[in-house]
N, C-alpha and C. Protein backbone atom coordinates (compact mmCIF):
# COMPACT_ATOMS: atom_id res chain seq x y z
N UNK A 1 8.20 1.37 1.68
CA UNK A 1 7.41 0.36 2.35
C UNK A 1 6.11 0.09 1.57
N UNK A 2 5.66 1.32 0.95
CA UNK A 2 4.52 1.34 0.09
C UNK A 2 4.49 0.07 -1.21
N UNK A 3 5.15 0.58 -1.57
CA UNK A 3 5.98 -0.82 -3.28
C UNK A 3 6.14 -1.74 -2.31
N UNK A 4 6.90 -2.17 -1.24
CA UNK A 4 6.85 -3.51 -0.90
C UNK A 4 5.43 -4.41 -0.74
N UNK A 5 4.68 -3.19 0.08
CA UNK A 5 3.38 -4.46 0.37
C UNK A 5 2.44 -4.47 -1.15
N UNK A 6 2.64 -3.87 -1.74
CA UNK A 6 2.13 -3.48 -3.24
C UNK A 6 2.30 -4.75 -4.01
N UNK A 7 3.62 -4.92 -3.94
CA UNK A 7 4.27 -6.15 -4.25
C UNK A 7 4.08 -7.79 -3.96
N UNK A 8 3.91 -7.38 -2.47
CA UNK A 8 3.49 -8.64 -1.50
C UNK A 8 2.24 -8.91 -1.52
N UNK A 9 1.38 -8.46 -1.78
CA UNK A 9 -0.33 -8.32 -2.27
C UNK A 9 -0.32 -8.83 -3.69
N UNK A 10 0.49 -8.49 -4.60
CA UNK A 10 0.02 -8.95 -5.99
C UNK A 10 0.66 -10.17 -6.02
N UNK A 11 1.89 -10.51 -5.91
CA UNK A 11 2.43 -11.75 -5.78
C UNK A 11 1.35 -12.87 -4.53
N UNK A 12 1.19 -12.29 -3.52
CA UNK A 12 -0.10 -13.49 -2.88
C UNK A 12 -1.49 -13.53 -3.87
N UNK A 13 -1.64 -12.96 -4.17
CA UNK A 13 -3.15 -12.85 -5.36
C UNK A 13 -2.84 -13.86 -6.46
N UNK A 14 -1.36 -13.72 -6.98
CA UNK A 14 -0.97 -14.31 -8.21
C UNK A 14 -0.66 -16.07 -7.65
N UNK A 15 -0.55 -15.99 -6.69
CA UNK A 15 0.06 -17.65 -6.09
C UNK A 15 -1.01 -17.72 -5.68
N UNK A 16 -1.89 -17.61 -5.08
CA UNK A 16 -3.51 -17.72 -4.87
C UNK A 16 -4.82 -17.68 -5.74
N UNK A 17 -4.38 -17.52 -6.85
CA UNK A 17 -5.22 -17.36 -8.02
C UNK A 17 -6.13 -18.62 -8.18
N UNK A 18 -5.50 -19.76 -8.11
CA UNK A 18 -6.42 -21.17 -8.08
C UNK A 18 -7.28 -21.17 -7.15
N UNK A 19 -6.97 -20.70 -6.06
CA UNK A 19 -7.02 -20.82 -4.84
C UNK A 19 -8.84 -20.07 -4.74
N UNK A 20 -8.49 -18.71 -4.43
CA UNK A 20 -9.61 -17.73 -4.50
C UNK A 20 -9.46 -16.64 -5.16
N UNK A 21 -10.76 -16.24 -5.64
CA UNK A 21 -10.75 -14.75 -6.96
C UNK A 21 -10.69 -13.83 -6.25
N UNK A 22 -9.95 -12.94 -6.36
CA UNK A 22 -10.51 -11.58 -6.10
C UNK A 22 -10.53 -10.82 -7.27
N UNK A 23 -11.70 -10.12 -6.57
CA UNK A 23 -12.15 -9.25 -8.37
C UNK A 23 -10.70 -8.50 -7.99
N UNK A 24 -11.46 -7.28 -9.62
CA UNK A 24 -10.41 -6.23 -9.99
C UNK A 24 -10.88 -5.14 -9.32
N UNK A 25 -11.95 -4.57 -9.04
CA UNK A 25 -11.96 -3.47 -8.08
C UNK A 25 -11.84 -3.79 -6.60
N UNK A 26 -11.36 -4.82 -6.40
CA UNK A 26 -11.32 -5.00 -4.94
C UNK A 26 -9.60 -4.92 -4.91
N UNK A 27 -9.06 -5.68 -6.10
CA UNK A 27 -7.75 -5.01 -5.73
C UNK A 27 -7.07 -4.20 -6.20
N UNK A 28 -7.51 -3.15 -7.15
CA UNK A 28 -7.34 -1.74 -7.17
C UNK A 28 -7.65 -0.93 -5.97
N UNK A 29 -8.21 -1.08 -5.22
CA UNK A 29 -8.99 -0.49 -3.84
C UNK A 29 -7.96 -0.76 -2.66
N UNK A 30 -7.93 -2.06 -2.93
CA UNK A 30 -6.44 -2.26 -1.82
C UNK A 30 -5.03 -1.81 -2.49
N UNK A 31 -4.81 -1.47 -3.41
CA UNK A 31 -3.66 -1.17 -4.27
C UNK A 31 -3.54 0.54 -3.71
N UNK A 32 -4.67 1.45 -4.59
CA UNK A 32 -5.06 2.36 -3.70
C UNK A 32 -5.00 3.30 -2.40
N UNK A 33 -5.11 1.73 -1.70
CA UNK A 33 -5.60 2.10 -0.30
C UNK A 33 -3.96 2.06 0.65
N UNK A 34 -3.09 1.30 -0.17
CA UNK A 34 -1.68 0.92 0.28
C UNK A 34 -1.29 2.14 0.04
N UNK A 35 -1.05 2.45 -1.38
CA UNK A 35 -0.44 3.98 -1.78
C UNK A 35 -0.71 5.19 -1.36
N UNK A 36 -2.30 5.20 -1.07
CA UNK A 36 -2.75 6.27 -0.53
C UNK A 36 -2.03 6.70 0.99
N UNK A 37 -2.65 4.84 1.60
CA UNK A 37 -1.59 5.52 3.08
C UNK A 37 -0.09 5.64 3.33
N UNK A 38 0.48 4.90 2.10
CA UNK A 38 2.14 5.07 2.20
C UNK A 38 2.42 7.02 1.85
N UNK A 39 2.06 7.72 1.14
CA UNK A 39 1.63 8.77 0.51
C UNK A 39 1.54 9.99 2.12
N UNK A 40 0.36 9.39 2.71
CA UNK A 40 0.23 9.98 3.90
C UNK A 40 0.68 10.18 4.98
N UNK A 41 1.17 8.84 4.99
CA UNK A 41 2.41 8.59 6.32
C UNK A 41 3.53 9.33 5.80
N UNK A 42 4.07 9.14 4.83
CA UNK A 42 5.51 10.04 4.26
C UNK A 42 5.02 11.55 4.20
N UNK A 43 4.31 11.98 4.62
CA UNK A 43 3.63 13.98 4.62
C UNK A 43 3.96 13.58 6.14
N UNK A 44 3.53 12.40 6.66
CA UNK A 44 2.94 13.46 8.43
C UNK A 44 4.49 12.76 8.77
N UNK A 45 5.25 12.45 8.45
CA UNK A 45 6.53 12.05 9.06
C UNK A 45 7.17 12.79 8.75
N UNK A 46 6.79 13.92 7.68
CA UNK A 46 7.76 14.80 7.13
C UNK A 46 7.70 16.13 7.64
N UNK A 47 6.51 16.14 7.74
CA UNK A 47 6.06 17.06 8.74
C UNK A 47 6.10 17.03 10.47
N UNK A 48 6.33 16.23 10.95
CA UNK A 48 6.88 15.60 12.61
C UNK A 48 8.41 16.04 12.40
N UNK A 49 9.11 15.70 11.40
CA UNK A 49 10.62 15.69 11.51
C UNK A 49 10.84 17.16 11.21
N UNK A 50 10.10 17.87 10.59
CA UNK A 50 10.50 19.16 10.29
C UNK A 50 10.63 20.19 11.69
N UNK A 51 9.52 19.69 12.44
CA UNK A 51 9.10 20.49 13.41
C UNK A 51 9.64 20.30 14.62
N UNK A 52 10.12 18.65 14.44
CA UNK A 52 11.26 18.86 15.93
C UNK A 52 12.88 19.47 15.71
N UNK A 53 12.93 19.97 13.90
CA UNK A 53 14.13 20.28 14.15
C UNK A 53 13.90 21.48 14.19
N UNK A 54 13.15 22.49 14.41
CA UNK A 54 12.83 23.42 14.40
C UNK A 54 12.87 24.21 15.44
């Protein structure tokens, strides 16, 4: 799910480019900020599933 919106963020940036700028640390930060929580959610789901089979 992480790579998808990763995806869906750079492709709207790239078709929006005429449109409005966004700097480069603003979307490294959201790039980041996607991975980081895709990253996190896949630990605490992994950790929920472990423990109800337990």
């Amino acid at each position: 799910m992480g790579l998808a919106l990763v995806l869906l963020f750079v492709g709207a940036k790239m078709v929006l480019a005429g449109v409005i700028h966004v700097p480069i640390a603003a979307s490294l930060l959201v790039i980041a900020a996607i991975l980081g929580g895709s990253v996190l959610a896949s630990i605490w789901t992994r950790r929920r599933d472990e423990r109800h089979r337990a």
